[in-house]
N, C-alpha and C. Protein backbone atom coordinates (compact mmCIF):
# COMPACT_ATOMS: atom_id res chain seq x y z
N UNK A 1 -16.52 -44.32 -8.02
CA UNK A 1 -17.59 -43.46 -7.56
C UNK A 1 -17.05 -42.35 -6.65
N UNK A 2 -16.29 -42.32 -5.50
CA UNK A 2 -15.75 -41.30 -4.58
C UNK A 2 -14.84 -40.82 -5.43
N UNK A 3 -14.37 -41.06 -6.79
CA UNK A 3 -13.36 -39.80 -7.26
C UNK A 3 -14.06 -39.00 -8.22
N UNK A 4 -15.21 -39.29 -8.52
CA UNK A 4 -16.39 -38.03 -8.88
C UNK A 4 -17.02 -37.53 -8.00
N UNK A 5 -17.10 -37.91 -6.40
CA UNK A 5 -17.96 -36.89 -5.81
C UNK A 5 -16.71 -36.09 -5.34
N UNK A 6 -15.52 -36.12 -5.44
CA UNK A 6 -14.63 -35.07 -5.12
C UNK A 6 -14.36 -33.70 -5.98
N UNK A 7 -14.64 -33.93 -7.24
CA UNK A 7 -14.89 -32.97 -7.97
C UNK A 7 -16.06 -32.15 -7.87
N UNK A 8 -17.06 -32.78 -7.58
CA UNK A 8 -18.75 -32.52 -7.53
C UNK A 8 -18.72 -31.87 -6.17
N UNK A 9 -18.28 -32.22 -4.96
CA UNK A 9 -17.91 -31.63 -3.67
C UNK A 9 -17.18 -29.93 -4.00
N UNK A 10 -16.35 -30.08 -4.40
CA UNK A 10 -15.30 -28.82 -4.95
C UNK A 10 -16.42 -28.01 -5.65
N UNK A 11 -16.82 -28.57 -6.48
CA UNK A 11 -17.84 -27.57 -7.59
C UNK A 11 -18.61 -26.97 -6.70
N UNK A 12 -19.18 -27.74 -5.94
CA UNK A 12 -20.40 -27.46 -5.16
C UNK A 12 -19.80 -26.09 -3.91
N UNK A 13 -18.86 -26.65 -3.62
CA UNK A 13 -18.51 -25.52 -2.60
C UNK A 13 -17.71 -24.43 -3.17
N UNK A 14 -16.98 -24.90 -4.44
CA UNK A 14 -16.80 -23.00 -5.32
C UNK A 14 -18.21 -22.07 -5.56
N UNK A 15 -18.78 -22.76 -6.25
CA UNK A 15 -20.12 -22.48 -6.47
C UNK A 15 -20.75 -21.40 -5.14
N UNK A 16 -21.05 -21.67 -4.47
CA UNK A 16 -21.73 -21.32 -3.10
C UNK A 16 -20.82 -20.20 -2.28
N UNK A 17 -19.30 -20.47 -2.76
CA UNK A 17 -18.19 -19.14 -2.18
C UNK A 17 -18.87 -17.98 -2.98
N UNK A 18 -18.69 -18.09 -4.38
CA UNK A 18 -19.34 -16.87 -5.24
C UNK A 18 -20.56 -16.40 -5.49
N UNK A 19 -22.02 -17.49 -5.36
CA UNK A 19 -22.80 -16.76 -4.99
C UNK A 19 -23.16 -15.68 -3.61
N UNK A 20 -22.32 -16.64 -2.61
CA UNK A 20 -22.88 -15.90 -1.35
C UNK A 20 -21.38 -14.45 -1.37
N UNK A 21 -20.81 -14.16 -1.88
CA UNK A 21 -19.58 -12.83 -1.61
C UNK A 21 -20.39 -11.80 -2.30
N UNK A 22 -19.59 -10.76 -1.68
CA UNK A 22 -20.26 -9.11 -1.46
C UNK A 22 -19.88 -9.23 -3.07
N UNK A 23 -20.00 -7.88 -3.90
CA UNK A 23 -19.83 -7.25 -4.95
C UNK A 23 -18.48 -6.97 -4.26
N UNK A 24 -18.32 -5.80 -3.39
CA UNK A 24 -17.15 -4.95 -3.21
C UNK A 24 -15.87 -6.38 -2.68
N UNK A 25 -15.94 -7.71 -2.78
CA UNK A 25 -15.10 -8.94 -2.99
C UNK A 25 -14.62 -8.85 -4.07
N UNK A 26 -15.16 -8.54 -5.70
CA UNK A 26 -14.57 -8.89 -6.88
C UNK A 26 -14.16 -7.55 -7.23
N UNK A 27 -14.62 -6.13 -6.82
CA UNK A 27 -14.43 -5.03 -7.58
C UNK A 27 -13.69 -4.19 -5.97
N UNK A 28 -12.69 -4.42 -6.16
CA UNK A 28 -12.12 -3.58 -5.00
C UNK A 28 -11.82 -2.30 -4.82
N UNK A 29 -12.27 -1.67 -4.10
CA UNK A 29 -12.72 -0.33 -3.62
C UNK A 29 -10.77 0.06 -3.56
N UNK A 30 -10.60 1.45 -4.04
CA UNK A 30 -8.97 1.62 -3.98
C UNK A 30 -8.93 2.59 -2.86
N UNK A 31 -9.84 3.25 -2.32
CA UNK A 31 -9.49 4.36 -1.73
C UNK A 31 -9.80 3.80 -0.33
N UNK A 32 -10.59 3.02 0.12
CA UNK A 32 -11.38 2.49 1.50
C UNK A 32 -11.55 1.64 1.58
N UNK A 33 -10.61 0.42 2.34
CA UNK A 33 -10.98 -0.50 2.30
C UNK A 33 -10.56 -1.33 4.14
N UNK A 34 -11.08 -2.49 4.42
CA UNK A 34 -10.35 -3.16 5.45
C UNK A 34 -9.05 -3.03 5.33
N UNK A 35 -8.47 -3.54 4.13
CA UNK A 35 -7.19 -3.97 3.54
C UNK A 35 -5.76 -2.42 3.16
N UNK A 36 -7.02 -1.33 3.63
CA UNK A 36 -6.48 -0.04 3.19
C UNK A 36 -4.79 0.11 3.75
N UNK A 37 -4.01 0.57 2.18
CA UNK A 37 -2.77 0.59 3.10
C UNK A 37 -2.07 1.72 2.11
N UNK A 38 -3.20 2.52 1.57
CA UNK A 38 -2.28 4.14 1.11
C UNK A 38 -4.63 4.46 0.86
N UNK A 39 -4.05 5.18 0.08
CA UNK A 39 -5.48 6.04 -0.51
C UNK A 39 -5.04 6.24 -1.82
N UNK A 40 -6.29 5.88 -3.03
CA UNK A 40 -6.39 6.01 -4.08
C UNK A 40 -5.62 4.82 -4.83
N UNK A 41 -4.68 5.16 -5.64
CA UNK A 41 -4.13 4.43 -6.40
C UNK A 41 -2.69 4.80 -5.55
N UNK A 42 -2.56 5.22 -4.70
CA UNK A 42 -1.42 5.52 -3.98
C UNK A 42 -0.71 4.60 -2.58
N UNK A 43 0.29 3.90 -2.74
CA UNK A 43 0.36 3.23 -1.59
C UNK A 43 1.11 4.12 -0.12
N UNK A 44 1.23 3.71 1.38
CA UNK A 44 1.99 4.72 1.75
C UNK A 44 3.30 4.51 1.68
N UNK A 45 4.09 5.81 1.97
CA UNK A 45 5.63 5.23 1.79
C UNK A 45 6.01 5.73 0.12
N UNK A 46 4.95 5.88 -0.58
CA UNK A 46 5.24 6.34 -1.68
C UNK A 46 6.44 7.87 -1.86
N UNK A 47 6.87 7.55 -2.49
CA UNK A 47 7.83 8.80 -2.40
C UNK A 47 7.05 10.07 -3.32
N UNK A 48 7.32 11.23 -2.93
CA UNK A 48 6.74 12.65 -3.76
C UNK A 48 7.19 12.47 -5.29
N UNK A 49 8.61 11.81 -5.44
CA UNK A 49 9.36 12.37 -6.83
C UNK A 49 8.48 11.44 -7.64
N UNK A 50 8.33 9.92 -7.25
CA UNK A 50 7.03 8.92 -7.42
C UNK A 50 5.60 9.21 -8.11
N UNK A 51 5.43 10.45 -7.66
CA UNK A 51 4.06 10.70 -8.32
C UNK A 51 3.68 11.91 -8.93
N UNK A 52 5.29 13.04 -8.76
CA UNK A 52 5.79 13.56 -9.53
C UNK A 52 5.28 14.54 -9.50
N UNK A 53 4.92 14.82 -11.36
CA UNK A 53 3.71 16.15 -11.85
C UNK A 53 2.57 16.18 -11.33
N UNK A 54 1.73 14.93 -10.88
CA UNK A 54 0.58 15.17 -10.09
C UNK A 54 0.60 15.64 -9.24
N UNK A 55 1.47 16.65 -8.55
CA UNK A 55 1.24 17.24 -7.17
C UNK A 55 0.95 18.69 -7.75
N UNK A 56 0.13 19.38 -6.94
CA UNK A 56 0.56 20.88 -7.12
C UNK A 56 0.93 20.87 -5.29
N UNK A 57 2.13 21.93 -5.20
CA UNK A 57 2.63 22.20 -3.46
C UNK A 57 1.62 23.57 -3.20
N UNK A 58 0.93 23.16 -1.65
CA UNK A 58 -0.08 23.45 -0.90
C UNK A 58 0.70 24.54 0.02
N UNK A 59 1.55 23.57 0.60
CA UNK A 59 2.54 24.04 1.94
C UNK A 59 3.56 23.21 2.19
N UNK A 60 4.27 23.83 2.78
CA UNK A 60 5.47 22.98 3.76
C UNK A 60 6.24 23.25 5.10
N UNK A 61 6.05 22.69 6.21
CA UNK A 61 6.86 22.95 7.37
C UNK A 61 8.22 22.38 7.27
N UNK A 62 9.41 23.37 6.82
CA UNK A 62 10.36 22.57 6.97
C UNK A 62 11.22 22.44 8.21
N UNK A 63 10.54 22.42 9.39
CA UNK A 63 11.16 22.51 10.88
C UNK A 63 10.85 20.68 11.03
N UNK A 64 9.50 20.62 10.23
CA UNK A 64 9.74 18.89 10.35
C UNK A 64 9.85 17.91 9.36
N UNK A 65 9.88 18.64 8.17
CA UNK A 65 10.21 17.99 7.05
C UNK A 65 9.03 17.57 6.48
N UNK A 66 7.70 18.46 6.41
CA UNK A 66 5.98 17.64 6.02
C UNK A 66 5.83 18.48 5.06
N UNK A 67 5.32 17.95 4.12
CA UNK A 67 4.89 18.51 2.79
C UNK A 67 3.28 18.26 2.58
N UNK A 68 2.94 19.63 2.08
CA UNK A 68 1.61 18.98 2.10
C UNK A 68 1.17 19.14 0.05
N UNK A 69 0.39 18.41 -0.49
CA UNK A 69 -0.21 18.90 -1.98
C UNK A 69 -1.20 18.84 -2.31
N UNK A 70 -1.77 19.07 -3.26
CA UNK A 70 -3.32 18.89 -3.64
C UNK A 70 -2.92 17.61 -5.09
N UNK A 71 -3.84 17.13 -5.59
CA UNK A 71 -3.68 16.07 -6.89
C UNK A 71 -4.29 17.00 -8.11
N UNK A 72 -3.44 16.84 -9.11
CA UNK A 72 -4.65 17.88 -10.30
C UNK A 72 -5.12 16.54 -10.78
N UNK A 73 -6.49 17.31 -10.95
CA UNK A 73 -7.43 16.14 -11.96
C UNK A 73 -8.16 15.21 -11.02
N UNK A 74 -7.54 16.07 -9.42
CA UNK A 74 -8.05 14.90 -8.77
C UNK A 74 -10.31 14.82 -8.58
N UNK A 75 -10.46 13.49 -8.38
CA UNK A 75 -11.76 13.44 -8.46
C UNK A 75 -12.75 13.85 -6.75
N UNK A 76 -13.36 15.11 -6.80
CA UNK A 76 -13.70 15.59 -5.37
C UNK A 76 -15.04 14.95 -5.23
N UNK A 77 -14.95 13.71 -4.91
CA UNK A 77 -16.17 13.13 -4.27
C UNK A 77 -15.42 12.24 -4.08
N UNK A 78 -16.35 11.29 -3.12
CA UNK A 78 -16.48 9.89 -2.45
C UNK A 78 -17.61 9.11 -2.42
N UNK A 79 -18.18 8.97 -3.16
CA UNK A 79 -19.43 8.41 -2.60
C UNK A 79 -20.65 9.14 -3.25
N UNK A 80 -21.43 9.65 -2.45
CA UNK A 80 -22.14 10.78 -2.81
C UNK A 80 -21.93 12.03 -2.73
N UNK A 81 -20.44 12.17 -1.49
CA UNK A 81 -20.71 13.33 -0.93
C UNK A 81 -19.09 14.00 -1.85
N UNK A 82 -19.60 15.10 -1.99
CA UNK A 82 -18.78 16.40 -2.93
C UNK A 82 -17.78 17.15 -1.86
N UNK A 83 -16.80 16.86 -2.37
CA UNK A 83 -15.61 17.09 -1.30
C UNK A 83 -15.21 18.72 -1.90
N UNK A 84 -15.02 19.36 -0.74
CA UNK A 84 -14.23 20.98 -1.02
C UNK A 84 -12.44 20.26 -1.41
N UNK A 85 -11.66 19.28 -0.18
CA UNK A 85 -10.56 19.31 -0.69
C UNK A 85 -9.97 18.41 -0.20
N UNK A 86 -8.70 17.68 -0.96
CA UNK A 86 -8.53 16.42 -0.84
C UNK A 86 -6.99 17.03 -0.89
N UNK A 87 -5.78 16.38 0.55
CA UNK A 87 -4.47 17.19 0.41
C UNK A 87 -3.95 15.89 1.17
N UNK A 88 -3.12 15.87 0.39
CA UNK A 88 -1.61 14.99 0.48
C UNK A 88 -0.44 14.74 1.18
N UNK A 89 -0.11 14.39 2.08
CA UNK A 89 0.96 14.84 3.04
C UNK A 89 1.61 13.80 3.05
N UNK A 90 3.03 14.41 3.14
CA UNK A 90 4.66 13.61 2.65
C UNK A 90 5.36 14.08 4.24
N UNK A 91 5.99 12.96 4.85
CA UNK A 91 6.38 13.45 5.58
C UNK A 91 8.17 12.76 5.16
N UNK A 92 9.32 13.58 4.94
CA UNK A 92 10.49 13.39 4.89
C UNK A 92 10.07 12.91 3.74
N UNK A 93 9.33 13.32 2.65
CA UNK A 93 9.54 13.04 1.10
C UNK A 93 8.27 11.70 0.60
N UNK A 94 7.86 10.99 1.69
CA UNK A 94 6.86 9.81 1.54
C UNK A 94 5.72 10.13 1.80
N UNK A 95 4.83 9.30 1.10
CA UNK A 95 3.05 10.10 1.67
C UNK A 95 2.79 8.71 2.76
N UNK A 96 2.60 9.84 3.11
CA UNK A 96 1.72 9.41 5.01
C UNK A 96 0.69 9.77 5.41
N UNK A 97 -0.14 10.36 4.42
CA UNK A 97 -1.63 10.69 5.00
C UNK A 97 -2.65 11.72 4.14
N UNK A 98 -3.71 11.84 4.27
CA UNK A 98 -4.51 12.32 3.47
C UNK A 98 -5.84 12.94 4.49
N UNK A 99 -5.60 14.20 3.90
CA UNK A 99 -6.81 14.80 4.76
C UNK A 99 -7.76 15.40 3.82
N UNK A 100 -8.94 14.98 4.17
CA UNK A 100 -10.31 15.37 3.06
C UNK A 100 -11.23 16.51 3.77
N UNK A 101 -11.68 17.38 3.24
CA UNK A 101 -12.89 18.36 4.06
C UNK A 101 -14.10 18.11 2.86
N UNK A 102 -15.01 18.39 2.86
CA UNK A 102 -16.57 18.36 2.99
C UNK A 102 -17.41 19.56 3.33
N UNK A 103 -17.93 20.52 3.30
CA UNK A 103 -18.64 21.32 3.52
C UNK A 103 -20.32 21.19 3.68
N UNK A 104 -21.02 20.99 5.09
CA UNK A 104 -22.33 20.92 4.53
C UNK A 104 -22.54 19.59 5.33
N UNK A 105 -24.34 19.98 5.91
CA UNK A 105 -24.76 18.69 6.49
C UNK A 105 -25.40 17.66 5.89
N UNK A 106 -25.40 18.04 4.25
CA UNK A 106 -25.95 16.57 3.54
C UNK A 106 -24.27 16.04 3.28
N UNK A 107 -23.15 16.62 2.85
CA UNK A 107 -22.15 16.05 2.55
C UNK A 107 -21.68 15.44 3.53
N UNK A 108 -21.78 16.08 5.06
CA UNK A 108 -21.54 14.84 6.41
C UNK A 108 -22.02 13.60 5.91
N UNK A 109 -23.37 13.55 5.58
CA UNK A 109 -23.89 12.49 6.26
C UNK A 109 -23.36 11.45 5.11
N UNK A 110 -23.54 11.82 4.01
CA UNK A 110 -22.85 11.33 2.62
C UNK A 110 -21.68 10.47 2.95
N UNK A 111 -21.02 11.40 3.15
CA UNK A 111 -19.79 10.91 3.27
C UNK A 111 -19.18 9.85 4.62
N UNK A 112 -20.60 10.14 6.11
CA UNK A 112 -20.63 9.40 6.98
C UNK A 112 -20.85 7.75 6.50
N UNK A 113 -22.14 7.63 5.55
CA UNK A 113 -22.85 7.06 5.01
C UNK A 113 -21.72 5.97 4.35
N UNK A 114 -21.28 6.48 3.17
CA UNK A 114 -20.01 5.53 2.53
C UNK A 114 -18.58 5.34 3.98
N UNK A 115 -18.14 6.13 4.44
CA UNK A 115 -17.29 5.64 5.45
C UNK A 115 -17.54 4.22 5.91
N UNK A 116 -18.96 3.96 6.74
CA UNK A 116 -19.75 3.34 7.59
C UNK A 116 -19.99 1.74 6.36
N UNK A 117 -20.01 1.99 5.22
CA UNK A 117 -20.22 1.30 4.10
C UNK A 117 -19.08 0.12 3.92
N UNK A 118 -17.84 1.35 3.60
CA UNK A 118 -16.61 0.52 2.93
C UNK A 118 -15.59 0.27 4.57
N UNK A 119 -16.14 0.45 5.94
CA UNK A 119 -15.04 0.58 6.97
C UNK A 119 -15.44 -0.21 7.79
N UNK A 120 -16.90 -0.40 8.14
CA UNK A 120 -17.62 -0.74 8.73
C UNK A 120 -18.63 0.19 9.78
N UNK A 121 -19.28 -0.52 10.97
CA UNK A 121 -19.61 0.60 11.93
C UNK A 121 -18.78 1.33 12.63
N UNK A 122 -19.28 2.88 12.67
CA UNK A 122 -18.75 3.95 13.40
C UNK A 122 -18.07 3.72 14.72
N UNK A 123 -17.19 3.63 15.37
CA UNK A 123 -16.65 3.32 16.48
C UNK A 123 -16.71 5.14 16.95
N UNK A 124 -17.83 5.70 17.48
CA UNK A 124 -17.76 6.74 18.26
C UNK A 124 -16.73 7.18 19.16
N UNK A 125 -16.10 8.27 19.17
CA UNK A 125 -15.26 8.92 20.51
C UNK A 125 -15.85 9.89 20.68
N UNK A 126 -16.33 10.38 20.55
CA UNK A 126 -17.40 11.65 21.26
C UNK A 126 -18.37 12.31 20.30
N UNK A 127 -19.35 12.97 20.62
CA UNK A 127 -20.09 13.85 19.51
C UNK A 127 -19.39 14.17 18.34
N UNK A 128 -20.24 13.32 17.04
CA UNK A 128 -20.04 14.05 15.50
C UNK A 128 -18.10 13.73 15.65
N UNK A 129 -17.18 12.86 16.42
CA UNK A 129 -15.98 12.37 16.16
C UNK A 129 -15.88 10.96 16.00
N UNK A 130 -15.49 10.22 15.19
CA UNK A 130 -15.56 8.84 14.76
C UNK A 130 -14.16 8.46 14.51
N UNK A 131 -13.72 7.03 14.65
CA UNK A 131 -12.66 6.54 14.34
C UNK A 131 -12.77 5.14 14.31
N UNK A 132 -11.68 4.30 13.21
CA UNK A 132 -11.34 3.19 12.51
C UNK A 132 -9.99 3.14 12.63
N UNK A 133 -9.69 1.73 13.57
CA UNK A 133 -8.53 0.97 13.60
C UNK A 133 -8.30 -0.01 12.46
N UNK A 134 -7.67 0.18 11.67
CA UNK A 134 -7.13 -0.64 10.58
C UNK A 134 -5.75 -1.27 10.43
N UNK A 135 -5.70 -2.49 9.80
CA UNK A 135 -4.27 -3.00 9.96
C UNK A 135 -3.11 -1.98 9.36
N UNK A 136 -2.90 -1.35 8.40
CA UNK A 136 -2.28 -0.31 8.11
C UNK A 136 -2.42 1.12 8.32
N UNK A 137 -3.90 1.36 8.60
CA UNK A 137 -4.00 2.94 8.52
C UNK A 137 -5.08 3.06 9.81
N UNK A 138 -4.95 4.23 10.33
CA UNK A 138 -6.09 4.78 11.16
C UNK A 138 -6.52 6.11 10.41
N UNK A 139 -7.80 5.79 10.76
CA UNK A 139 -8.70 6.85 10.10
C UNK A 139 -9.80 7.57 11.35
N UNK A 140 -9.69 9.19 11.10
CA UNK A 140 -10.62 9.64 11.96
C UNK A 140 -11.31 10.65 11.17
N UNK A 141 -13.08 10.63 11.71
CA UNK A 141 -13.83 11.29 11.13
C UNK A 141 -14.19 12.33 12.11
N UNK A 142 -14.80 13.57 11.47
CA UNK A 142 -15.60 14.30 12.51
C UNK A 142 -16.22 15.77 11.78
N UNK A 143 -16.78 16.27 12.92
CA UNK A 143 -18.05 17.26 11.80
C UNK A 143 -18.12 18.44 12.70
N UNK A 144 -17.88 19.22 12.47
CA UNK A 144 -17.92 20.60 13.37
C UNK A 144 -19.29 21.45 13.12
N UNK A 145 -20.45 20.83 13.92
CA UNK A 145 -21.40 21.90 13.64
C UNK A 145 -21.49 23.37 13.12
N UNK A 146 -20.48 23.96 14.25
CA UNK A 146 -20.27 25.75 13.88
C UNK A 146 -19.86 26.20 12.55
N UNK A 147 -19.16 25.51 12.18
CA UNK A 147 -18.75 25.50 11.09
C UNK A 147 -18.88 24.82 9.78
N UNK A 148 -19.73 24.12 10.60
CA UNK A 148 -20.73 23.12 8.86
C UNK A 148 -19.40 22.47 8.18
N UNK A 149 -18.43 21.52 8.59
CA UNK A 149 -16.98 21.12 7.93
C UNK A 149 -16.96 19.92 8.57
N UNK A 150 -17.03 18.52 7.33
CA UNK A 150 -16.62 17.24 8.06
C UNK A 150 -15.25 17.32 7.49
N UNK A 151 -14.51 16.51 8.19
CA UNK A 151 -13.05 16.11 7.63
C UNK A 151 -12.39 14.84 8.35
N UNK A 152 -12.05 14.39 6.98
CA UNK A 152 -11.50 12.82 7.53
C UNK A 152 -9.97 12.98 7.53
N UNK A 153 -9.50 12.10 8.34
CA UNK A 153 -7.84 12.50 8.63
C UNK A 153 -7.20 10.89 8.13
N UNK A 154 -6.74 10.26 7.01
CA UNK A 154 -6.62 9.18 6.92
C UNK A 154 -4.68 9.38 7.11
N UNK A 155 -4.65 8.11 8.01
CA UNK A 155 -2.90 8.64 8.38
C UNK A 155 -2.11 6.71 8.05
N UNK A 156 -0.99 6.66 8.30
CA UNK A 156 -0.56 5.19 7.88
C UNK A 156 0.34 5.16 8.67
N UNK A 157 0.37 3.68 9.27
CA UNK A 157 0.90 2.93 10.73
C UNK A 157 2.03 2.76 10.24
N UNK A 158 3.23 3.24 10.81
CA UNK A 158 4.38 3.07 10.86
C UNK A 158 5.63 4.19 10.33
N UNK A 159 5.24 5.15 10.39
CA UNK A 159 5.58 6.19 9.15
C UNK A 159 5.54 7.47 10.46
């Protein structure tokens, strides 16, 4: 009798793991996550030659060795909100960060909206500036009234 309720125990408590888990548990979000440790399908540390033809070159400071690119084909949204531009930055040849702009106070909030979604709650540093401590990456948000421009600065710990 106790070596069928050990199976029946197990069942019972797999059972109850998968009804009660989020959606975003089985279908993992690539660009935003707790677990975030590049953006997109991109990890950091990735090297430029790595991802190759997908770059088009934006800019480059070579006093410090930072490259910046855009992605062709890349997809300009997040969420709901419709991104003006999504750019790539290599620092000494590796990507280390990603900076997004937004135009517009429905695309703020859009894009506040999914942040707040896949990151959790807003950890405020001052008016319309937000930031997320993550085990690999820090991420900062913010929204410049005058200029109607949110932009997220996603950067990676150790790099």
């Amino acid at each position: 009798m106790k070596r069928n309720l050990l199976p029946c125990f197990l069942l019972v408590g797999l059972a109850a793991c998968v009804t009660t888990a989020r959606r975003g548990d089985f279908t993992r979000e690539v660009d935003f996550t707790r677990e975030m440790d590049g953006f997109r399908e991109h990890k950091w540390g990735t090297s430029v030659e790595e991802i190759g033809d997908a770059l088009t070159p934006q800019g480059v400071d070579e006093m410090r060795g930072i490259e910046w690119f855009a992605k062709k084909d890349d997809p300009l949204d997040i969420g709901r909100a419709n991104l003006e531009s999504i750019t790539y930055v290599f620092d000494a040849g590796r990507f280390v960060a990603v900076s997004i702009t937004a135009q517009g106070l429905s695309n703020y909030k859009a894009l506040r909206e999914e942040l707040e979604q896949r990151l959790g709650k807003i950890q405020p540093i001052k008016k319309d500036t937000f930031s997320w401590d993550l085990p690999h990456t820090s991420v900062l948000f913010s929204y410049n009234q005058q200029s109607d421009v949110a932009m997220v600065v996603i950067r990676a710990k150790g790099y």
